[in-house]
C-alpha atoms as a PDB file:
ATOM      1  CA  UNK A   1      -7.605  -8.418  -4.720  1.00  0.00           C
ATOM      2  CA  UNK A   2      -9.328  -9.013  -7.983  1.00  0.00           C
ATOM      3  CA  UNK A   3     -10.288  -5.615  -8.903  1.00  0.00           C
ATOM      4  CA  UNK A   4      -6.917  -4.280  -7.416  1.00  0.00           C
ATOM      5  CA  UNK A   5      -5.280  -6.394 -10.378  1.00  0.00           C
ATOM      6  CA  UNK A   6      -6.946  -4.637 -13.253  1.00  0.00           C
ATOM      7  CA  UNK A   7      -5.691  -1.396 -11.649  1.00  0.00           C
ATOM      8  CA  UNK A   8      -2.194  -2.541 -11.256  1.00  0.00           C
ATOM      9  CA  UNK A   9      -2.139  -3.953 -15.254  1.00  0.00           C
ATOM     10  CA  UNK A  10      -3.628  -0.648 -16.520  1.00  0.00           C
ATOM     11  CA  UNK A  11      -0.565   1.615 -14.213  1.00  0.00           C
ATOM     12  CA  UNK A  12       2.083  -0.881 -14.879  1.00  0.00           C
ATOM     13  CA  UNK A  13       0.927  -0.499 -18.988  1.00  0.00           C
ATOM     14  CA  UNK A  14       0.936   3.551 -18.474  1.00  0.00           C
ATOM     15  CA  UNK A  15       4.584   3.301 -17.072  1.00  0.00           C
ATOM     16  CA  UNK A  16       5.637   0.742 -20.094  1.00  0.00           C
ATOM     17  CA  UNK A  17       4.216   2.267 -22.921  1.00  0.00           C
ATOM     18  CA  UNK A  18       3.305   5.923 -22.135  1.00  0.00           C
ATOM     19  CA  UNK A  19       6.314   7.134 -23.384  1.00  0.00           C
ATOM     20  CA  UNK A  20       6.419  10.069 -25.485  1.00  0.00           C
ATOM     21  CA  UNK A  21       9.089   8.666 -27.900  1.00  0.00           C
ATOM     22  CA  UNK A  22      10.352   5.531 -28.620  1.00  0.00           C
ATOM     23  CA  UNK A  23      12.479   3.894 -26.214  1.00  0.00           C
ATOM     24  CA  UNK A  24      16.162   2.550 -27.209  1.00  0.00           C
ATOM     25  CA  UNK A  25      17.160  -0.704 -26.566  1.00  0.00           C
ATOM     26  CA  UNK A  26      18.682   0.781 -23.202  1.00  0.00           C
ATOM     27  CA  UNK A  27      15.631   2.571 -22.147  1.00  0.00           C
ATOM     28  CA  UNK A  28      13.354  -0.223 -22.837  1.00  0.00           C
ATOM     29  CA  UNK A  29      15.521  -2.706 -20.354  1.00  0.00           C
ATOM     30  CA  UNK A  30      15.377  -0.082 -17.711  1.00  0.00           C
ATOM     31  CA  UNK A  31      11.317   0.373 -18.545  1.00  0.00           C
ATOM     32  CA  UNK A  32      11.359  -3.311 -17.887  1.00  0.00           C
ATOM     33  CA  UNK A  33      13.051  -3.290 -15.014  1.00  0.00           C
ATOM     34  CA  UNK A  34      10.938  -0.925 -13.425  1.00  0.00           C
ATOM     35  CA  UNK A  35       7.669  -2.517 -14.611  1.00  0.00           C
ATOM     36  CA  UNK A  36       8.709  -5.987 -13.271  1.00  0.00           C
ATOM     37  CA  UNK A  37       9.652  -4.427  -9.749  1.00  0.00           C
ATOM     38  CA  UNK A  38       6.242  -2.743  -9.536  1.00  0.00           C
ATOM     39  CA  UNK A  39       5.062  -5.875 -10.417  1.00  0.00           C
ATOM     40  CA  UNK A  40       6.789  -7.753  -7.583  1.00  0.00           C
ATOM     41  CA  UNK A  41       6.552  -5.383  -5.002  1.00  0.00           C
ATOM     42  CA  UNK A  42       2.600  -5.403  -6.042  1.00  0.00           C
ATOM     43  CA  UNK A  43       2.303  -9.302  -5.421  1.00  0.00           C
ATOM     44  CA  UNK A  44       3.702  -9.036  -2.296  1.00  0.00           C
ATOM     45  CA  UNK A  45       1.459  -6.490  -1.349  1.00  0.00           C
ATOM     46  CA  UNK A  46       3.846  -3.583  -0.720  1.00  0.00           C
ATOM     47  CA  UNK A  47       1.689  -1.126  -2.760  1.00  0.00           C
ATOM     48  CA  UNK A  48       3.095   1.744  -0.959  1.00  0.00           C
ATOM     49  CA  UNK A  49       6.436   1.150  -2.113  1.00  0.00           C
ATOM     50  CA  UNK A  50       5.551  -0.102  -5.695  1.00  0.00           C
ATOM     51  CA  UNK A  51       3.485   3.447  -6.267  1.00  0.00           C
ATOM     52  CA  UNK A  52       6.477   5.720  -5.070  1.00  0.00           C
ATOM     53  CA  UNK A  53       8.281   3.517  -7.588  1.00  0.00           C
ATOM     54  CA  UNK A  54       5.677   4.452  -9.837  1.00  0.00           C
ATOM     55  CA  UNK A  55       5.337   8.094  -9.352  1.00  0.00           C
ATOM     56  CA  UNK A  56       9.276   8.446 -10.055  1.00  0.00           C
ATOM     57  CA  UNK A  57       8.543   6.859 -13.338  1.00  0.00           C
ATOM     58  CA  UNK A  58       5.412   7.671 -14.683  1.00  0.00           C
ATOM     59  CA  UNK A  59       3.397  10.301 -16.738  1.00  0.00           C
ATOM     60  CA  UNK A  60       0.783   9.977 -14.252  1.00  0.00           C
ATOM     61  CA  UNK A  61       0.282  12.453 -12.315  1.00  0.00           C
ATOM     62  CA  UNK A  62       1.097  12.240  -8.672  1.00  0.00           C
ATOM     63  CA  UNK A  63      -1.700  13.616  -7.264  1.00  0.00           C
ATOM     64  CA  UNK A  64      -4.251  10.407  -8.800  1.00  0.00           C
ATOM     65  CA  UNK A  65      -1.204   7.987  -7.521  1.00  0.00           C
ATOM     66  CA  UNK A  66      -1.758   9.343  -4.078  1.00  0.00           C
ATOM     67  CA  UNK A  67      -5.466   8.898  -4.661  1.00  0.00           C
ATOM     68  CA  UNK A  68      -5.433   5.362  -5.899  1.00  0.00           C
ATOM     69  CA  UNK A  69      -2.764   4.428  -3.195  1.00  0.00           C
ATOM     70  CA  UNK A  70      -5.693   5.205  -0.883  1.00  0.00           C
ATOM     71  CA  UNK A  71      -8.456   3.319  -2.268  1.00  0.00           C
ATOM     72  CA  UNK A  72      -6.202   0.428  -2.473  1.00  0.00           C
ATOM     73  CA  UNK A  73      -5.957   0.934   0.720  1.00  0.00           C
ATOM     74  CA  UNK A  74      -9.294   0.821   1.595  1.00  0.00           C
ATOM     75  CA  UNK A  75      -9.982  -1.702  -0.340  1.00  0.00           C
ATOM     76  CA  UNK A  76      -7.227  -4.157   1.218  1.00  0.00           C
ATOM     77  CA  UNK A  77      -8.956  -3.269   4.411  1.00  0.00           C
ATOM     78  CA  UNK A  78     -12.266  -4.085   4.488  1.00  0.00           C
END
C-alpha cells in the first residue's frame, strides 16, 4: 500500500492541476470535488471505481489508466 500511495498523489495532482487554463472559482470546486472523491474511494480501496472517476476527468490518457489499474491490482494481490 505504500508505493500505491505515491501513485495515487502523483494521478490525483495530474487531475488537479493539469489543466490547460486556469480554472474559475466554479471549476476549481468541482476539480476539488472530484479529487477528494478519488481520494476517498482510493482509501477505501475501491480503485476500480476511483480510476473510471479518473479517466472521465483527466488528461491522462486512458489507455495508461487501464494499465496502472492493473498493476494496482497486482500489487494489492500478492
Amino acid at each position: 500500500m505504500k508505493k500505491i500511495f505515491p501513485i495515487v498523489l502523483l494521478l490525483v495532482t495530474t487531475v488537479c492541476y493539469g489543466q490547460q487554463t486556469k480554472p474559475n472559482d466554479k471549476e476549481k470546486e468541482d476539480i476539488d470535488k472530484v479529487c477528494d472523491n478519488v481520494m476517498k474511494l482510493f482509501t477505501g480501496y475501491k480503485v476500480h471505481d476511483a480510476l473510471e472517476l479518473l479517466k472521465q476527468r483527466t488528461v491522462i490518457p486512458v489507455a495508461s489508466i487501464d494499465t496502472l489499474e492493473v498493476q494496482i491490482a497486482a500489487f494489492l494481490h500478492r
